[in-house]
Each structure stands twice: as C-alpha cells, then as structure tokens.
C-alpha atoms as a PDB file:
ATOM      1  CA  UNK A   1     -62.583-126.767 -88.769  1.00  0.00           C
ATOM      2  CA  UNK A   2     -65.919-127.281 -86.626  1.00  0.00           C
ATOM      3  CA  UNK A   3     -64.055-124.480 -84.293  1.00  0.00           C
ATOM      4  CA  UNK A   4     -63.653-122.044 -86.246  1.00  0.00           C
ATOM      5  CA  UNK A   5     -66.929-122.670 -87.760  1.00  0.00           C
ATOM      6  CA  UNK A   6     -68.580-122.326 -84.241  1.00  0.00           C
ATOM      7  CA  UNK A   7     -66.633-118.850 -84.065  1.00  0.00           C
ATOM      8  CA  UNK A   8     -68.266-117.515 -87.206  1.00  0.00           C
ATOM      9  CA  UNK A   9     -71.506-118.413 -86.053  1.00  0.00           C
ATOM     10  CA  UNK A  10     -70.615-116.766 -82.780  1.00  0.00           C
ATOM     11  CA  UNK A  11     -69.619-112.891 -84.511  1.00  0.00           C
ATOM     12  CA  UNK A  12     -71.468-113.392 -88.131  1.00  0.00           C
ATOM     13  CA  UNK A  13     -75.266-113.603 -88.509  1.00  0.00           C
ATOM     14  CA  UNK A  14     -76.056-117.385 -89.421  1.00  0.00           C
ATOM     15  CA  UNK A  15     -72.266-118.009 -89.254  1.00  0.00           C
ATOM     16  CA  UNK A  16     -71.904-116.548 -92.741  1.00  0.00           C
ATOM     17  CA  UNK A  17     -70.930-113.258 -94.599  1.00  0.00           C
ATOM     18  CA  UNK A  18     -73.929-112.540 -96.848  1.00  0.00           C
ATOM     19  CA  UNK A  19     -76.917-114.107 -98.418  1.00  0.00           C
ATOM     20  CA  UNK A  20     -75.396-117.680 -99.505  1.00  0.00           C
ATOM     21  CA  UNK A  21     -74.943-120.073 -97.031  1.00  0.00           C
ATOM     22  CA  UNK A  22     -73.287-123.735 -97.369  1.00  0.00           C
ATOM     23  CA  UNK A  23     -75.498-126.666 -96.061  1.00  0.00           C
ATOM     24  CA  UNK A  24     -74.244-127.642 -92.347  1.00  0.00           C
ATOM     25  CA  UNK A  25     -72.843-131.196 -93.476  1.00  0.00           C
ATOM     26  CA  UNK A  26     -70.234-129.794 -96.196  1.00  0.00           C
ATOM     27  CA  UNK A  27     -70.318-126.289 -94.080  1.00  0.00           C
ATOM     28  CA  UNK A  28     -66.213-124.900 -94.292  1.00  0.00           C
ATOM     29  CA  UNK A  29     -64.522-121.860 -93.292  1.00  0.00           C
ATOM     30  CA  UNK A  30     -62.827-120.436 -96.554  1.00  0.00           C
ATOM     31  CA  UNK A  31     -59.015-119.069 -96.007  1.00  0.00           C
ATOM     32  CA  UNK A  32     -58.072-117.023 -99.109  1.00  0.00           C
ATOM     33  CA  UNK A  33     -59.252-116.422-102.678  1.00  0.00           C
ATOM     34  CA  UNK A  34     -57.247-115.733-106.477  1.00  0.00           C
ATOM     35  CA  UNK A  35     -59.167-114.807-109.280  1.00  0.00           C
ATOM     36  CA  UNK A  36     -61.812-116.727-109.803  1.00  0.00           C
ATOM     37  CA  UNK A  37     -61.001-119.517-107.245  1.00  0.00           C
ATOM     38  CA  UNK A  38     -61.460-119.988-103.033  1.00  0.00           C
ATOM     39  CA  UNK A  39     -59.757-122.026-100.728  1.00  0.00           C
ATOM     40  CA  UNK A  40     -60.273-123.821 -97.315  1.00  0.00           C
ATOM     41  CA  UNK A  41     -58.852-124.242 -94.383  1.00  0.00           C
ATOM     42  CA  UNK A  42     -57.454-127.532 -95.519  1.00  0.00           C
ATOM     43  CA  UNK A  43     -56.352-126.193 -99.014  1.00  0.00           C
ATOM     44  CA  UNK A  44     -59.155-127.465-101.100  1.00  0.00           C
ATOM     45  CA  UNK A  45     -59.736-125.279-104.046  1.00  0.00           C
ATOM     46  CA  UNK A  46     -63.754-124.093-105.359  1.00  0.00           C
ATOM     47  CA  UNK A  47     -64.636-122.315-107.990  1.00  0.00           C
ATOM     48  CA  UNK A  48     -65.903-118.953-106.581  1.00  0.00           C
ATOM     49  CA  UNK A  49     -69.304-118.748-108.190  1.00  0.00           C
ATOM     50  CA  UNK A  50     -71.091-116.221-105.564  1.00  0.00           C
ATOM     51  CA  UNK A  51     -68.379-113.589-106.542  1.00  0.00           C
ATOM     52  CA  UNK A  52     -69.755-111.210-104.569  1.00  0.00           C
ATOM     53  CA  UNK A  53     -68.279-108.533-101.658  1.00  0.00           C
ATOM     54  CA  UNK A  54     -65.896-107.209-104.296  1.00  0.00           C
ATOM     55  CA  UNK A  55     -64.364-109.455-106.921  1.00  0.00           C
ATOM     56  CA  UNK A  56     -67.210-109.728-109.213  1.00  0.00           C
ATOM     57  CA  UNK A  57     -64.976-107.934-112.033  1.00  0.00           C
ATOM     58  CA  UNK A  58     -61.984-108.419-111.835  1.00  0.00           C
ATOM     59  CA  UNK A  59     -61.695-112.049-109.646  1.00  0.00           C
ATOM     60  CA  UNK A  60     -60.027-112.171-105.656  1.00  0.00           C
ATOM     61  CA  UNK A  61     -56.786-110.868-105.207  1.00  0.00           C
ATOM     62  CA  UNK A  62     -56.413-109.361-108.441  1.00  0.00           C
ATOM     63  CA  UNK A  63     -52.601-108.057-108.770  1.00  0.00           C
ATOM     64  CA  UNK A  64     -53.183-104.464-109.931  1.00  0.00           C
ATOM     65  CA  UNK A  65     -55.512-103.652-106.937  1.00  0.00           C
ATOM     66  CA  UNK A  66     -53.301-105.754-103.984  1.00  0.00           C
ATOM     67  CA  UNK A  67     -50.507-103.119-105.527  1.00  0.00           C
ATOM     68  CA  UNK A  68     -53.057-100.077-105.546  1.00  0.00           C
ATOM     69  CA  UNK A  69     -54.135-101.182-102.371  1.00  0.00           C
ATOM     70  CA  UNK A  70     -50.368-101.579-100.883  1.00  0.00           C
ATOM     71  CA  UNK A  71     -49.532 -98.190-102.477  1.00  0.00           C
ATOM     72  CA  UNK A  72     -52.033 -96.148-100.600  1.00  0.00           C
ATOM     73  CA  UNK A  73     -52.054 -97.466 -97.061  1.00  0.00           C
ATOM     74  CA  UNK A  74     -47.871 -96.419 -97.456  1.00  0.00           C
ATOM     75  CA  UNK A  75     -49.638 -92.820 -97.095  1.00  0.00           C
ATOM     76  CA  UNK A  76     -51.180 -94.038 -93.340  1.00  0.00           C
ATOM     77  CA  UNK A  77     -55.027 -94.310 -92.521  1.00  0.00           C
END
C-alpha cells in the first residue's frame, strides 16, 4: 500500500484527487466504488461521504450509466 501511495503523491497534487485528503497515518489508496460505498486496496469497505467527481446523485458505478457508458464507446472515440 505505502507504494502505491508514494506513486499518487508522485503524479497527483498532495497525493490526492481533490480537496479532501486522509491524514498520513490511516492514508489508503481506494480501488473501486458501488453506490454509496468505496473500497481499498485490501478490500475494506467506507462509506463514501465526499461523493464528489461524479456520483453525488446517483452513487459509484451506478448500473444504468456503466450500460450507457458501455453503449456509446461501442460507437469508437
């Protein structure tokens, strides 16, 4: 984990994507979000408060727009 946090301070200002930052001793890189939950790296689950970049309606990963999204980048870029 301490790796790939290294990397994202390397390529993202403050080794974070937007304004909210996690204190350096519980500091984690997450992997994936649904709905209204994020995971880490190691598979622990948080509740996705910030909700930002996106998923503030409708949560991450939200079926109808993976599908919508899938659907239109079948028609190329």
């Amino acid at each position: 984990m301490e790796k790939l946090i290294d990397l994202a301070e390397r390529f993202l200002v403050g080794g974070c994507f937007g304004m909210f930052r996690l204190p350096d001793e519980v500091a984690t890189v997450f992997q994936r979000g649904e709905g209204s939950r994020i995971f880490d790296m190691t598979g622990k689950e948080y509740i996705d408060y910030v909700l930002g970049s996106g998923p503030l309606i409708l949560g991450h990963a939200h079926p109808a727009i993976v599908a919508a999204v899938c659907e239109q980048a079948k028609l190329g870029s």
